[in-house]
Protein backbone atom coordinates (compact mmCIF):
# COMPACT_ATOMS: atom_id res chain seq x y z
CA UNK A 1 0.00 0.00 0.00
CA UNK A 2 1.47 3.46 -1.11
CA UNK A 3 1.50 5.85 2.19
CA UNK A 4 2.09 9.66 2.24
CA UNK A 5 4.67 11.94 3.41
CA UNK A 6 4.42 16.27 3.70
CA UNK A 7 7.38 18.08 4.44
CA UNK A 8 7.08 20.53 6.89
CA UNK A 9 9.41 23.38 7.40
CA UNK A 10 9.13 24.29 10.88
CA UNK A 11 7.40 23.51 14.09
CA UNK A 12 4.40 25.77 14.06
CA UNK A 13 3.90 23.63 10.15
CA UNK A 14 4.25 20.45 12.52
CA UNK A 15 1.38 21.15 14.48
CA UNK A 16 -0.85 22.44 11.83
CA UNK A 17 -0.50 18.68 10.34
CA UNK A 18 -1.40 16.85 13.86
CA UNK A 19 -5.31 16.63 13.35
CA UNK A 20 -4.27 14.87 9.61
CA UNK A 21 -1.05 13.70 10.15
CA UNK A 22 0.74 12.02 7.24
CA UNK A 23 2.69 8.47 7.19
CA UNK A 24 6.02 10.24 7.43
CA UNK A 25 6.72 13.72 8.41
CA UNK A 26 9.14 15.31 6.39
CA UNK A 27 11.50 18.08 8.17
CA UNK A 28 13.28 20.56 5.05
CA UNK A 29 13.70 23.78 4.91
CA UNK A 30 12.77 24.73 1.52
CA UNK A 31 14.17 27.79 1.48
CA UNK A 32 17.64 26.50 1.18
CA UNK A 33 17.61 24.16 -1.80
CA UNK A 34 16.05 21.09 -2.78
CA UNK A 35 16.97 19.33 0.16
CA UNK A 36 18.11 22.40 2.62
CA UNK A 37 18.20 21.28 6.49
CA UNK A 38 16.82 22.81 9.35
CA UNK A 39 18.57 23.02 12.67
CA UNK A 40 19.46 19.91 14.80
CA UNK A 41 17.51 21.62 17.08
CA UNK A 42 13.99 22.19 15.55
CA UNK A 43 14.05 19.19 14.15
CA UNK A 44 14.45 17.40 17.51
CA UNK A 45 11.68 20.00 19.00
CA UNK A 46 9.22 18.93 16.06
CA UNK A 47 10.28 14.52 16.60
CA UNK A 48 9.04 15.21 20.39
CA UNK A 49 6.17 16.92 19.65
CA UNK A 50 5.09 14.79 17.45
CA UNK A 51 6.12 11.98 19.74
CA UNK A 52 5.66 8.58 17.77
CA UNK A 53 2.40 9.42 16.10
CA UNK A 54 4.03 9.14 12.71
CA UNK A 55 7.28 7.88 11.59
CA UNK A 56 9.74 11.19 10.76
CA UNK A 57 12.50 12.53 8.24
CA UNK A 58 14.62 15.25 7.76
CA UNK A 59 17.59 16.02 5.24
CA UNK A 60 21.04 17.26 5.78
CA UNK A 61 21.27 19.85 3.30
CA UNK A 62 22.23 19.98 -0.53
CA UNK A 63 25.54 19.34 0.34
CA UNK A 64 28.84 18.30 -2.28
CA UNK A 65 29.47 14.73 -2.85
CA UNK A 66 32.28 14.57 0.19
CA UNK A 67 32.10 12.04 2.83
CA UNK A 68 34.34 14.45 4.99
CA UNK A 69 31.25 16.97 5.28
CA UNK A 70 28.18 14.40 4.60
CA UNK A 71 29.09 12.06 7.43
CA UNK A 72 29.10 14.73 10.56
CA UNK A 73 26.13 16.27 9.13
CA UNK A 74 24.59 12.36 8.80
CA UNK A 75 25.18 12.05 12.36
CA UNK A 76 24.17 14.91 13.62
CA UNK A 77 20.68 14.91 12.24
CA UNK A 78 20.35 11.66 13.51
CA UNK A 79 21.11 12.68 17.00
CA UNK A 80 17.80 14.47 16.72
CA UNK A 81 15.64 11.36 16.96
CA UNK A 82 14.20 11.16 13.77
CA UNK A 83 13.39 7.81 12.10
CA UNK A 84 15.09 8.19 8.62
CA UNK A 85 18.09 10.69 7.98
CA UNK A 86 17.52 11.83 3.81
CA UNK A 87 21.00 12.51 1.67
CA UNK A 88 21.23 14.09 -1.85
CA UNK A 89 22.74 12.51 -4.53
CA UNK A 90 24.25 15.28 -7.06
CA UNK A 91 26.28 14.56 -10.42
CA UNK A 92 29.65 14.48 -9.66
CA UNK A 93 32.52 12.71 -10.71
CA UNK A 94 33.55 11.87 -6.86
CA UNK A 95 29.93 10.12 -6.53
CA UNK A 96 30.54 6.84 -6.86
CA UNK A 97 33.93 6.32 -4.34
CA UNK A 98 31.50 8.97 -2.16
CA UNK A 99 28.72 6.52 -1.43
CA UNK A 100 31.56 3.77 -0.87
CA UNK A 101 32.95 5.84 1.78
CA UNK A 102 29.89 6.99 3.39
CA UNK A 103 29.31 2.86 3.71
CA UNK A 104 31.06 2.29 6.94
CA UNK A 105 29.10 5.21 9.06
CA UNK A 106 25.65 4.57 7.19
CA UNK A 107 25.98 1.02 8.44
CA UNK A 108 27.07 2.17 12.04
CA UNK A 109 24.16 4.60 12.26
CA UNK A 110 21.15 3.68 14.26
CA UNK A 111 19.12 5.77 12.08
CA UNK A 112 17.83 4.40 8.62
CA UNK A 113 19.55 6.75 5.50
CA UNK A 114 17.53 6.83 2.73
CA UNK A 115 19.42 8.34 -0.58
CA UNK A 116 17.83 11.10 -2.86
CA UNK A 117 18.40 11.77 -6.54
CA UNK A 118 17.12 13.78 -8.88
CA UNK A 119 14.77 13.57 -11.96
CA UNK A 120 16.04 16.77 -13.44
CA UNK A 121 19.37 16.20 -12.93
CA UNK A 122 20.33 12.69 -13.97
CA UNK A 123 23.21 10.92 -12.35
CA UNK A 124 26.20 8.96 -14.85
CA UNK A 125 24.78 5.57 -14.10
CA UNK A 126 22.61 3.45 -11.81
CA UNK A 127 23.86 3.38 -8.17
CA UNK A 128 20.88 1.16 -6.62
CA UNK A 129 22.71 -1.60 -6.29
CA UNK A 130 25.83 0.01 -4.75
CA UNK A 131 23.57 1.89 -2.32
CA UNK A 132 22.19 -1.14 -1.13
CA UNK A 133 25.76 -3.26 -0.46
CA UNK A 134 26.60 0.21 0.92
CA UNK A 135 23.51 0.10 3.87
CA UNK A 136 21.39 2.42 2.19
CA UNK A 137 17.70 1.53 3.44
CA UNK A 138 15.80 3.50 0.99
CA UNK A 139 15.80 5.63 -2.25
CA UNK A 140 13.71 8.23 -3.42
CA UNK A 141 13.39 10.40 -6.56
CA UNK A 142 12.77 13.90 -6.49
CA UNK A 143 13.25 17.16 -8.36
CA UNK A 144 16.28 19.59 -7.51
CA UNK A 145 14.58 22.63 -9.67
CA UNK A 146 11.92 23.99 -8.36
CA UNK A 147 10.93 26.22 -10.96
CA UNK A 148 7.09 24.74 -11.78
CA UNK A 149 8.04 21.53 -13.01
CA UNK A 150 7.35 18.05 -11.39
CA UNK A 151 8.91 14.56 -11.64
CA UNK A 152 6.83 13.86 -13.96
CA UNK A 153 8.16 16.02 -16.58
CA UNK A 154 11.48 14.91 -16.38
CA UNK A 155 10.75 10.63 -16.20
CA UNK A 156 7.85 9.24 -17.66
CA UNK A 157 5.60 5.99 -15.62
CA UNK A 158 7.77 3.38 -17.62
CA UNK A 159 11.00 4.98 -16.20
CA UNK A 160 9.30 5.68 -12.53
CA UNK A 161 8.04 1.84 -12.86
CA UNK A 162 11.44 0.43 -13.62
CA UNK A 163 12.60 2.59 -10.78
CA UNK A 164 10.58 1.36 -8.17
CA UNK A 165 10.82 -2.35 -9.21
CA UNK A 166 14.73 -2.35 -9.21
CA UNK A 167 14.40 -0.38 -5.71
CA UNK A 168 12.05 -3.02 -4.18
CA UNK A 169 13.64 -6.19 -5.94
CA UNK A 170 16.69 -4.61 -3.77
CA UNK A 171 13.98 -4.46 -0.56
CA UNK A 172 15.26 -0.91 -0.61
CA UNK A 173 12.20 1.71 0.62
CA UNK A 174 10.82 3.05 -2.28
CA UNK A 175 9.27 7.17 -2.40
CA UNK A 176 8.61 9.69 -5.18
CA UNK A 177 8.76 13.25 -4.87
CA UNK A 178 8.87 16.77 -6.71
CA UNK A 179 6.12 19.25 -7.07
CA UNK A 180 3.83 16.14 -6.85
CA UNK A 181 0.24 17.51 -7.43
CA UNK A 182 -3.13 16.02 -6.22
CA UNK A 183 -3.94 14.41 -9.13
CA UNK A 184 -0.28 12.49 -9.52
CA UNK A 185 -2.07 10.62 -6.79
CA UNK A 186 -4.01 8.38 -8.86
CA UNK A 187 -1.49 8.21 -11.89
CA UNK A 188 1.45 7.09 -9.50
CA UNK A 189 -0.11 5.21 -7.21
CA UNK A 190 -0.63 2.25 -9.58
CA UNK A 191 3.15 2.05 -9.57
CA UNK A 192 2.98 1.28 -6.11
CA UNK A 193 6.05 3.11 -4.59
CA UNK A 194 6.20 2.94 -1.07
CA UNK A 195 5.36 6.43 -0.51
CA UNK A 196 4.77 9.61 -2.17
CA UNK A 197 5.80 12.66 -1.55
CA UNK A 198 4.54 16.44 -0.75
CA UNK A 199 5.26 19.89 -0.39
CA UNK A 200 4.45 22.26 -2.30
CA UNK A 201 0.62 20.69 -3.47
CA UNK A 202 0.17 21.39 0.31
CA UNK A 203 0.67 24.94 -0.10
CA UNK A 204 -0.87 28.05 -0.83
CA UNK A 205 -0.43 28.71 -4.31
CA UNK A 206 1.58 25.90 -4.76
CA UNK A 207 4.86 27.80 -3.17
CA UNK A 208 6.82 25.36 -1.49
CA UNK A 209 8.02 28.25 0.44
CA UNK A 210 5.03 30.02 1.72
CA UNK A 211 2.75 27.90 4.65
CA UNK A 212 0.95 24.76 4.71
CA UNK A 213 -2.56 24.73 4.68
CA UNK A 214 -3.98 21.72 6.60
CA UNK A 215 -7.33 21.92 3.59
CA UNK A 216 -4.99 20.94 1.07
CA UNK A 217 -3.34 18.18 3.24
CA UNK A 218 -6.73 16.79 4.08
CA UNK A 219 -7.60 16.55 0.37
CA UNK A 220 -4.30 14.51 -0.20
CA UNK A 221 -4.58 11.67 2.47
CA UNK A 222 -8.16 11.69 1.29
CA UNK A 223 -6.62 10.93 -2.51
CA UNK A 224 -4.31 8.49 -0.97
CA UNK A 225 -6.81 6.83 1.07
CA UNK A 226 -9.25 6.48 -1.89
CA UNK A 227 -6.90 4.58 -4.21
């Protein structure tokens, strides 16, 4: 069954979602990039507050592809509490011996890292596998522009599809994301990801960097739920 997840980009966002909270709670700040990090410190305000109710995320930042700078920020977020720590993936020619150093501390970690890349900006090859013999527990796919597009525009379903099949025939969590819009629901869902992604279809105007409104979260767990 495909479940939901809204990114939120601050506490007050948190609470707004409690009375329709999604499968995973998504901590960003959208401000700063596709994947831009809030504080340590919110985050771990907005994991006790929501206090097990949902499962939780957050990202690290759209940081370069250097283990030196990705593994402190890896394990600080995940001193904050929160279920799955989220890393960007970003073309570079350092990628590849990147994920095989980050190997050792994502297997140490206690929290689950689940790597993101991007629709619009296609990596050199396909790193599922390595992410997997690396201790990777999930992949997602998500757009790094956020200038109107969506995933959609940049894969088509046969591309998502073989996505998600390699993912799961890996047993590697499964999510799509980027500028996602209510009806997506219904068109991805067949595909049967493990979850699907939110932000900006959850906010006014669809700007991923003004507030949540909790009508247009109700009317996505109500697509979700109807599928």
């Amino acid at each position: 069954m495909t479940k939901w997840l809204a990114s939120v980009q601050s506490l007050a966002e948190a609470e707004i979602l409690l009375p329709v909270l999604p499968d995973i709670l998504d901590m960003k700040n959208p401000s700063q990039g596709a994947l831009g990090a809030l504080s340590v410190k919110v985050v771990s305000d907005i994991v006790s507050m929501i206090d097990g109710r949902c499962q939780t995320s957050a990202t690290i930042g759209d940081l370069p592809m250097q283990p030196e700078i990705i593994k402190p920020a890896m394990i600080t977020m995940a001193s904050s509490g929160v279920d799955y720590v989220k890393i960007g993936l970003f073309p570079d020619d350092n990628l590849e011996q990147c994920i095989i150093e980050l190997a050792e501390t994502v297997k140490k970690l206690s929290t689950p890292v689940i790597a993101v890349m991007f629709a619009d900006t296609p990596l050199a090859k396909d790193y599922l596998v390595l992410l997997k013999a690396s201790g990777f527990y999930g992949v997602m796919v998500d757009t790094a522009n956020k200038n109107g597009q969506h995933l959609l525009d940049h894969w088509d379903l046969v591309k998502l599809e073989q996505f998600v099949y390699a993912a799961k025939q890996l047993s590697l969590l499964c999510g799509l994301a980027g500028a996602l819009r209510l009806e997506d629901v219904s068109i991805l869902h067949p595909l049967k990801a493990d979850y699907l992604g939110f932000r900006s279809a959850l906010c006014l105007q669809r700007q991923r960097t003004t507030h949540l409104q909790i009508n247009l979260a109700k009317q996505i767990e109500q697509a979700i739920k109807m599928q």
